[in-house]
C-alpha atoms as a PDB file:
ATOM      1  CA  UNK A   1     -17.877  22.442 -42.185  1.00  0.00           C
ATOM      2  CA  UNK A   2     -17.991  25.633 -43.488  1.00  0.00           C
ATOM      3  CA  UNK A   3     -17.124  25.832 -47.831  1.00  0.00           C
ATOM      4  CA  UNK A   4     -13.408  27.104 -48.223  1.00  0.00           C
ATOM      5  CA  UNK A   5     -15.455  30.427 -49.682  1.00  0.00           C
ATOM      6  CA  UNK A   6     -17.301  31.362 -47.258  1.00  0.00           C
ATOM      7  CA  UNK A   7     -14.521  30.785 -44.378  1.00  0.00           C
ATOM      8  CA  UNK A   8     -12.627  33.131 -46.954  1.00  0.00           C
ATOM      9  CA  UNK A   9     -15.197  35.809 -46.457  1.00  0.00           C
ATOM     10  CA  UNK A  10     -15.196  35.831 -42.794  1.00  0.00           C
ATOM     11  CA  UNK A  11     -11.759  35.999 -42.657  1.00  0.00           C
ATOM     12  CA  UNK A  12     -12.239  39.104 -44.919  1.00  0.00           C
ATOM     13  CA  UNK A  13     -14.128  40.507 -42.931  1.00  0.00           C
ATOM     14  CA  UNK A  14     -12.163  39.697 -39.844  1.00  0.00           C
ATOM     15  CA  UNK A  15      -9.127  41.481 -41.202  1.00  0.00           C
ATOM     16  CA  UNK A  16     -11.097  44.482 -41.968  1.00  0.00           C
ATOM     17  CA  UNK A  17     -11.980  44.561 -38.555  1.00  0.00           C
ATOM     18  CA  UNK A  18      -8.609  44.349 -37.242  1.00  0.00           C
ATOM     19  CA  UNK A  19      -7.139  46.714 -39.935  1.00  0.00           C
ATOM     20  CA  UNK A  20     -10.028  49.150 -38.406  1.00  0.00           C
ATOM     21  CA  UNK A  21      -8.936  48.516 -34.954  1.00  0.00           C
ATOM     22  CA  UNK A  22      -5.246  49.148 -35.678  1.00  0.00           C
ATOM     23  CA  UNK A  23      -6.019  52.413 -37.510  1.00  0.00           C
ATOM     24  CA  UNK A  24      -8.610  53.864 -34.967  1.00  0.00           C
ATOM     25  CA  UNK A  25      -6.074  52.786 -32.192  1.00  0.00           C
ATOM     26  CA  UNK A  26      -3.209  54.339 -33.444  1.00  0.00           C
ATOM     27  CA  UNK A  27      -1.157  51.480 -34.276  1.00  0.00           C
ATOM     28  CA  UNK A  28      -0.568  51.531 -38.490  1.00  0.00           C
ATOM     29  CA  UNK A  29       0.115  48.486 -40.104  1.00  0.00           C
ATOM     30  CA  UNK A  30       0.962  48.068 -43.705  1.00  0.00           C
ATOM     31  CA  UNK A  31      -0.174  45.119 -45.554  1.00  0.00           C
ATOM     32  CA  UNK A  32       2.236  43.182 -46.805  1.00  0.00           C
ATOM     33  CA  UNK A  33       1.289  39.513 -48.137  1.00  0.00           C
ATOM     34  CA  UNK A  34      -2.287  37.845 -48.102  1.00  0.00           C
ATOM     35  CA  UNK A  35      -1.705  35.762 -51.105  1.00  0.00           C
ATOM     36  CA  UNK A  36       0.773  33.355 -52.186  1.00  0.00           C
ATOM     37  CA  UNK A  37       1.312  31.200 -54.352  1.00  0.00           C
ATOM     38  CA  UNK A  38       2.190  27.352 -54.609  1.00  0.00           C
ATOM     39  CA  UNK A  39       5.678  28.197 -55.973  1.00  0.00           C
ATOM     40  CA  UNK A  40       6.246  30.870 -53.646  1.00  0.00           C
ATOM     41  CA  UNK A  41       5.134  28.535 -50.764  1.00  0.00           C
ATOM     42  CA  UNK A  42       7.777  26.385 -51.975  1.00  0.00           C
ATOM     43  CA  UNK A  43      10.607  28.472 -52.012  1.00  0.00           C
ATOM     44  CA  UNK A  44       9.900  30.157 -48.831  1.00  0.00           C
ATOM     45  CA  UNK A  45      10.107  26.643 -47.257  1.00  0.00           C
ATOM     46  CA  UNK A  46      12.742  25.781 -49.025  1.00  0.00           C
ATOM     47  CA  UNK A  47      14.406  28.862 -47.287  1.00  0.00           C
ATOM     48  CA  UNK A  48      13.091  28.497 -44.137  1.00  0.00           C
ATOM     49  CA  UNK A  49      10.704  31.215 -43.955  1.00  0.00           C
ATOM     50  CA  UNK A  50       7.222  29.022 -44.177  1.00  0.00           C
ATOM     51  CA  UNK A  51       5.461  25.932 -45.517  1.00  0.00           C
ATOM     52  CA  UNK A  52       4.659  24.519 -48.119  1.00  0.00           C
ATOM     53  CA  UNK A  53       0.728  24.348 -47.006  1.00  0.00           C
ATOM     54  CA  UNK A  54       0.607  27.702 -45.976  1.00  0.00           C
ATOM     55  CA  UNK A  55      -2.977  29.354 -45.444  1.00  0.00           C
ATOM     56  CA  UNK A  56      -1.648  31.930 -47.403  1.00  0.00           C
ATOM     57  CA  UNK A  57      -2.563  29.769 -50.098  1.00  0.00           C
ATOM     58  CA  UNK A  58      -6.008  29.144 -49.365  1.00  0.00           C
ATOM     59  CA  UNK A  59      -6.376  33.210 -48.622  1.00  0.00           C
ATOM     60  CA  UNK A  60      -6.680  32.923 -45.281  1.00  0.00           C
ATOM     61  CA  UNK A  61      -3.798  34.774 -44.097  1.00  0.00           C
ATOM     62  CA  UNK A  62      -2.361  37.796 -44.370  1.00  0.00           C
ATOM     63  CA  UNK A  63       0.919  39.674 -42.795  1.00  0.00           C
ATOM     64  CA  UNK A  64       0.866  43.339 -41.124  1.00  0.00           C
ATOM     65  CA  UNK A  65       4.085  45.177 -40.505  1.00  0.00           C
ATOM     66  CA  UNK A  66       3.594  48.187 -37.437  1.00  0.00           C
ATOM     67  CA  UNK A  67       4.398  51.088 -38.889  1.00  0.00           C
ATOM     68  CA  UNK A  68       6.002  52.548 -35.877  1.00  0.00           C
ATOM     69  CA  UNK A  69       8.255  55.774 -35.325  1.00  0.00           C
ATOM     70  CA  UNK A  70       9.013  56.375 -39.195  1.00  0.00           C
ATOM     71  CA  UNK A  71       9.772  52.547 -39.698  1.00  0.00           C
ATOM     72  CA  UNK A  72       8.566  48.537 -39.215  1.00  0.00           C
ATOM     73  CA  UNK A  73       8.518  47.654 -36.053  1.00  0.00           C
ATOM     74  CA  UNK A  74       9.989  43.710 -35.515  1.00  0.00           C
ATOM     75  CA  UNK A  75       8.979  43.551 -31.934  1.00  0.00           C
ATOM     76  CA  UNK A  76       6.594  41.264 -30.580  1.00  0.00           C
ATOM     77  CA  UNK A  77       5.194  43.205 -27.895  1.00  0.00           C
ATOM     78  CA  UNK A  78       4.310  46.188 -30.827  1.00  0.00           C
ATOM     79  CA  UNK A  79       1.768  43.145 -32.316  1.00  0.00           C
ATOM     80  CA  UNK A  80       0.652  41.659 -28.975  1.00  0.00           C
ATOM     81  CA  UNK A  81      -2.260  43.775 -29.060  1.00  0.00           C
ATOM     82  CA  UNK A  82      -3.509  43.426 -31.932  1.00  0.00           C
ATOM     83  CA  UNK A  83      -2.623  39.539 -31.932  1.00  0.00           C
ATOM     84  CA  UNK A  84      -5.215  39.417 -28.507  1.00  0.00           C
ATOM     85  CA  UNK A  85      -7.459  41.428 -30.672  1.00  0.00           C
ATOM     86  CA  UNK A  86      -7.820  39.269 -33.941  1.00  0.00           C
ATOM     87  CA  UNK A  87      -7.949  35.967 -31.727  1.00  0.00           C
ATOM     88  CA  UNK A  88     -11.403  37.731 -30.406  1.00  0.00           C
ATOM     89  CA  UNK A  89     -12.841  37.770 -33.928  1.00  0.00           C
ATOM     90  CA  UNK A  90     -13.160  34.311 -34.679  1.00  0.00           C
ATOM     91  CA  UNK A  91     -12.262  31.157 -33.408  1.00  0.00           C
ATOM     92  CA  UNK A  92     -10.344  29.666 -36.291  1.00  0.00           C
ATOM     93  CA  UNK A  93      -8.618  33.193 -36.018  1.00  0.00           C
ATOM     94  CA  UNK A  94      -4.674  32.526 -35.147  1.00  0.00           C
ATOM     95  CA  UNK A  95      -2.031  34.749 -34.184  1.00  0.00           C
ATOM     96  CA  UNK A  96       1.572  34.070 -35.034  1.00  0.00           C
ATOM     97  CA  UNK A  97       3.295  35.292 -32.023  1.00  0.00           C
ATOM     98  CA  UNK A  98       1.577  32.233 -30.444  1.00  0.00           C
ATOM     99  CA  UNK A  99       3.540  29.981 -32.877  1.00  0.00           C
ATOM    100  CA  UNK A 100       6.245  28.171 -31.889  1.00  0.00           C
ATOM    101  CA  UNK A 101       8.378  29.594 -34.635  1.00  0.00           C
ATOM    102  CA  UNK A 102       7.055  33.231 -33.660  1.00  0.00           C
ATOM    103  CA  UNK A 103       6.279  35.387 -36.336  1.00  0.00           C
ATOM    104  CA  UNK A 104       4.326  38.301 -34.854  1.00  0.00           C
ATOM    105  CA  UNK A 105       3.369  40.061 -38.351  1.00  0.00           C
ATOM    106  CA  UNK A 106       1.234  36.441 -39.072  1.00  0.00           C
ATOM    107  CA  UNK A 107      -2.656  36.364 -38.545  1.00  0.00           C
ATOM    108  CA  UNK A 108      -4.692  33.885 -39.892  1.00  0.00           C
ATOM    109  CA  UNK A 109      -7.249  31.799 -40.052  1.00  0.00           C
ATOM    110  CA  UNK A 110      -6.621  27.570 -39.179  1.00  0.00           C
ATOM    111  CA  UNK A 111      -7.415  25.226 -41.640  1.00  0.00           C
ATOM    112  CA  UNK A 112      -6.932  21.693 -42.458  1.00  0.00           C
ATOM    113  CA  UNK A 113      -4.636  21.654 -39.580  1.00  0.00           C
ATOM    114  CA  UNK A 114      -2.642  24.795 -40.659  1.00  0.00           C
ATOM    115  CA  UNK A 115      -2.320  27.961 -39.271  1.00  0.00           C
END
C-alpha cells in the first residue's frame, strides 16, 4: 500500500485535473472545504452533516460547489458530470452522488474503508 503521502499527492493532482476539466468545460466550481479538522469532524457528525473519520481529515477530499447562473447549484445532475469524470482519474477516486447519503459537491479519495 501506497504511504498516506504519496496517495495525498495523487489525489492532488487528481483534483487539479478535475478543477481543469470543470473550468475548460464551462462548468465553475468554487472550492469550498479540502481540510478539516478532528473537532470539526466531530461536530459535523454530531450534526448530521459527516463523520467522524472523514477523508477530509487525511486530505483526501475536497468539496466543489457549481457555480451556475449567478449562484450554487444543489442539483445532482449539475455534478453528474464531473462526478463520471473524477471516478476516471483514479480508482480510489469516489464521487458522493454515488453515496447513499448523496452529497453531490463530495469527491474523494477511499481510504481505510472511508470515502
Amino acid at each position: 500500500m501506497a504511504s498516506l503521502n504519496r496517495k495525498q499527492a495523487r489525489f492532488a493532482d487528481c483534483v487539479w485535473r478535475l478543477l481543469r476539466y470543470a473550468f475548460e468545460s464551462n462548468q465553475p466550481v468554487i472550492i469550498s472545504e479540502a481540510y478539516r479538522t478532528k473537532e470539526q469532524a466531530e461536530i459535523y457528525a454530531a450534526q448530521g452533516k459527516g463523520i467522524k473519520n472523514s477523508v477530509h481529515r487525511k486530505k483526501l477530499a475536497v468539496d466543489l460547489y457549481r457555480y451556475k447562473g449567478g449562484t450554487i447549484s444543489w442539483q445532482q445532475e449539475d455534478y453528474a458530470d464531473l462526478g463520471r469524470f473524477w471516478k476516471t482519474l483514479n480508482p480510489d477516486a469516489r464521487w458522493g452522488g454515488d453515496f447513499r447519503n448523496r452529497d453531490s459537491v463530495h469527491f474523494s479519495f477511499e481510504h481505510g474503508g472511508y470515502s
